[in-house]
C-alpha atoms as a PDB file:
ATOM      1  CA  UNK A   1     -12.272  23.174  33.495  1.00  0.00           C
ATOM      2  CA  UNK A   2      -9.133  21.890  32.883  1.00  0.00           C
ATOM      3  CA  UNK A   3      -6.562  19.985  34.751  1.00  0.00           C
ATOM      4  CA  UNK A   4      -4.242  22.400  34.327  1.00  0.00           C
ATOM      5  CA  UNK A   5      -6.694  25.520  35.426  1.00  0.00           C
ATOM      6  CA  UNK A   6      -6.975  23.566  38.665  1.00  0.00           C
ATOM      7  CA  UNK A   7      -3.402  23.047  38.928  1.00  0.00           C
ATOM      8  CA  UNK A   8      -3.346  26.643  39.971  1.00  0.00           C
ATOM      9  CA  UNK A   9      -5.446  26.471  42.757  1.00  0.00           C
ATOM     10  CA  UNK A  10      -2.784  26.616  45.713  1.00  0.00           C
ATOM     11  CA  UNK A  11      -5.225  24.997  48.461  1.00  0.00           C
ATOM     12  CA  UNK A  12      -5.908  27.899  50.671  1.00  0.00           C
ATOM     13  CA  UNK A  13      -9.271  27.854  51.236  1.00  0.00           C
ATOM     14  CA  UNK A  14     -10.023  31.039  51.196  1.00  0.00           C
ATOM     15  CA  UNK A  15     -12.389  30.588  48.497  1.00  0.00           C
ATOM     16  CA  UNK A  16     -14.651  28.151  50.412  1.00  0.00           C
ATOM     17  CA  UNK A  17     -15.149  30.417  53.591  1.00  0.00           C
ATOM     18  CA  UNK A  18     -17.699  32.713  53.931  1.00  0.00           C
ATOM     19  CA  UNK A  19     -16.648  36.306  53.530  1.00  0.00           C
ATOM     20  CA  UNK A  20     -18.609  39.943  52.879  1.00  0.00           C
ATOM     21  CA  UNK A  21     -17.901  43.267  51.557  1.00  0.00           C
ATOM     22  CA  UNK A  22     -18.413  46.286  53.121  1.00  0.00           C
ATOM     23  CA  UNK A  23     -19.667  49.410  51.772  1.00  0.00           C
ATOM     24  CA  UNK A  24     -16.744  50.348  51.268  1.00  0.00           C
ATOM     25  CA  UNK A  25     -15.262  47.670  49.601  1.00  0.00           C
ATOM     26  CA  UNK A  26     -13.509  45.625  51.803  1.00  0.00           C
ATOM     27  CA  UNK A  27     -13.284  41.982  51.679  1.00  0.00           C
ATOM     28  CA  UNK A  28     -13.780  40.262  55.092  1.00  0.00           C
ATOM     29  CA  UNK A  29     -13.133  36.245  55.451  1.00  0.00           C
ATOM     30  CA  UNK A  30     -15.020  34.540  58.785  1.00  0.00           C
ATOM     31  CA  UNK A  31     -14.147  31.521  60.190  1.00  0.00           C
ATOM     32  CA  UNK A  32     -16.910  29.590  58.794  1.00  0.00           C
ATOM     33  CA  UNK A  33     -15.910  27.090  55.924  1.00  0.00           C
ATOM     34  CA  UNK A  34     -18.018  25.113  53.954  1.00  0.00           C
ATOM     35  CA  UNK A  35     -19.158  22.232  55.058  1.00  0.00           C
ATOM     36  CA  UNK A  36     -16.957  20.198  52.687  1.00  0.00           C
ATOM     37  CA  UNK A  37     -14.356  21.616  52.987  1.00  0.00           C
ATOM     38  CA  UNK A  38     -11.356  19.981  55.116  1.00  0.00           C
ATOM     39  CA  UNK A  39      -9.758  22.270  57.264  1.00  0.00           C
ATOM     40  CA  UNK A  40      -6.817  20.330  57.633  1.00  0.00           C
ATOM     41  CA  UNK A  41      -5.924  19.326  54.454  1.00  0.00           C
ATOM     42  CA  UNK A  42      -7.853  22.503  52.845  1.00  0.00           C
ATOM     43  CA  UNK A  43      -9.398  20.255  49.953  1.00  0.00           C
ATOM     44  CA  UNK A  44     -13.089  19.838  48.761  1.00  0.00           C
ATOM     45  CA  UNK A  45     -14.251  16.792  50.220  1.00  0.00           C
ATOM     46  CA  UNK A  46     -16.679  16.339  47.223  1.00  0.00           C
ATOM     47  CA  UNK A  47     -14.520  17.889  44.865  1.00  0.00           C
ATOM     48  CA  UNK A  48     -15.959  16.029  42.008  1.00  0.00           C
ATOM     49  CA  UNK A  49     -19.850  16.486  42.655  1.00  0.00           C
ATOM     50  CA  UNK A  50     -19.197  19.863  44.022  1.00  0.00           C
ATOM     51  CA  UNK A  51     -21.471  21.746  41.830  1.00  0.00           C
ATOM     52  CA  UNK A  52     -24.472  18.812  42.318  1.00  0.00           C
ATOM     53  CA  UNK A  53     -24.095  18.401  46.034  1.00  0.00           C
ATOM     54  CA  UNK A  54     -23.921  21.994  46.815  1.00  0.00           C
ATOM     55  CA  UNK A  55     -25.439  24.748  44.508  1.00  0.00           C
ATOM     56  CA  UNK A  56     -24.241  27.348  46.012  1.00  0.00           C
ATOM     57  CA  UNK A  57     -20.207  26.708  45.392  1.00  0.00           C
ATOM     58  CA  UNK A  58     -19.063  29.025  42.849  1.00  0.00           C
ATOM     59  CA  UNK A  59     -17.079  27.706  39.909  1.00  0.00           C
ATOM     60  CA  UNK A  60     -14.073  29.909  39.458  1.00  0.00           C
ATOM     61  CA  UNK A  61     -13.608  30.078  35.568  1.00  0.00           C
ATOM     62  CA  UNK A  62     -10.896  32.493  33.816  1.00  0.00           C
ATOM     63  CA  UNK A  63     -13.601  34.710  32.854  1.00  0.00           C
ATOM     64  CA  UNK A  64     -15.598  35.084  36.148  1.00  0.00           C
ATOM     65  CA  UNK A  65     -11.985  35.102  38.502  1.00  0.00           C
ATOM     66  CA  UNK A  66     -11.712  38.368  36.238  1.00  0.00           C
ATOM     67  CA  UNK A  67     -14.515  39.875  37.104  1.00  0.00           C
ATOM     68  CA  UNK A  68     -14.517  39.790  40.975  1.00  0.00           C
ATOM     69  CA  UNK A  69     -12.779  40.929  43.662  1.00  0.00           C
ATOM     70  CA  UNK A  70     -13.350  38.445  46.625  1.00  0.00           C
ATOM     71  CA  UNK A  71     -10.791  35.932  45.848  1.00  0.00           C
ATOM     72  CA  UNK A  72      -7.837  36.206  48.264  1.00  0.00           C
ATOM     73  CA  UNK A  73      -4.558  37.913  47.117  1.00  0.00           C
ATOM     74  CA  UNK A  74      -2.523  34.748  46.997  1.00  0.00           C
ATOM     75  CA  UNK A  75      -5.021  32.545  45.291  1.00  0.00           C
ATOM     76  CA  UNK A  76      -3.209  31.406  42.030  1.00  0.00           C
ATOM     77  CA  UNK A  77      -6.304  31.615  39.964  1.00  0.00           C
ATOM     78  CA  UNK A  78      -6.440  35.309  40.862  1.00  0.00           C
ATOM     79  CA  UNK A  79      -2.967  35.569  40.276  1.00  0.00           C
ATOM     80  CA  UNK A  80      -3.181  34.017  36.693  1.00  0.00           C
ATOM     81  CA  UNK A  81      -5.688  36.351  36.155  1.00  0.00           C
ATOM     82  CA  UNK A  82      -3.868  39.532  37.165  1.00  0.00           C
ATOM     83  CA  UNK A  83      -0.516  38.494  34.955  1.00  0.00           C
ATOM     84  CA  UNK A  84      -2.702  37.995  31.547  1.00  0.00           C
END
């Protein structure tokens, strides 16, 4: 990805916390981040080896941000996708 498609990220952190749908569709966020992921400062802390240290964080390209419906209403990458 490029710099500028993780420029939109607004550091919420939404996307590294576990969440689940209902049946009916409803997103629910818990309280449990991932590991690497600072609370405080709501970065990766392996930002750069994300994908090799831990297999199951999702990479968040243009086409797959389209095609889901977990991402938080405020995330920028959803956002970007919603305006195109």
């Amino acid at each position: 990805m490029s710099v500028e498609w993780d420029s939109l990220c607004k550091k919420c952190g939404f996307c590294c916390f576990e969440k689940y749908e209902t049946d009916n569709g409803s997103i629910y966020y818990t309280q449990t981040p991932c590991r690497y992921l600072d609370i405080v400062t709501r970065k990766c802390k392996v930002y750069n080896r994300r994908f090799q240290i831990n297999p199951a964080c999702v990479q968040l390209t243009p086409d797959y941000v389209r095609s889901i419906k977990w991402l938080h209403p405020e995330c920028g990458y959803r956002q970007n996708a919603e305006s195109d």
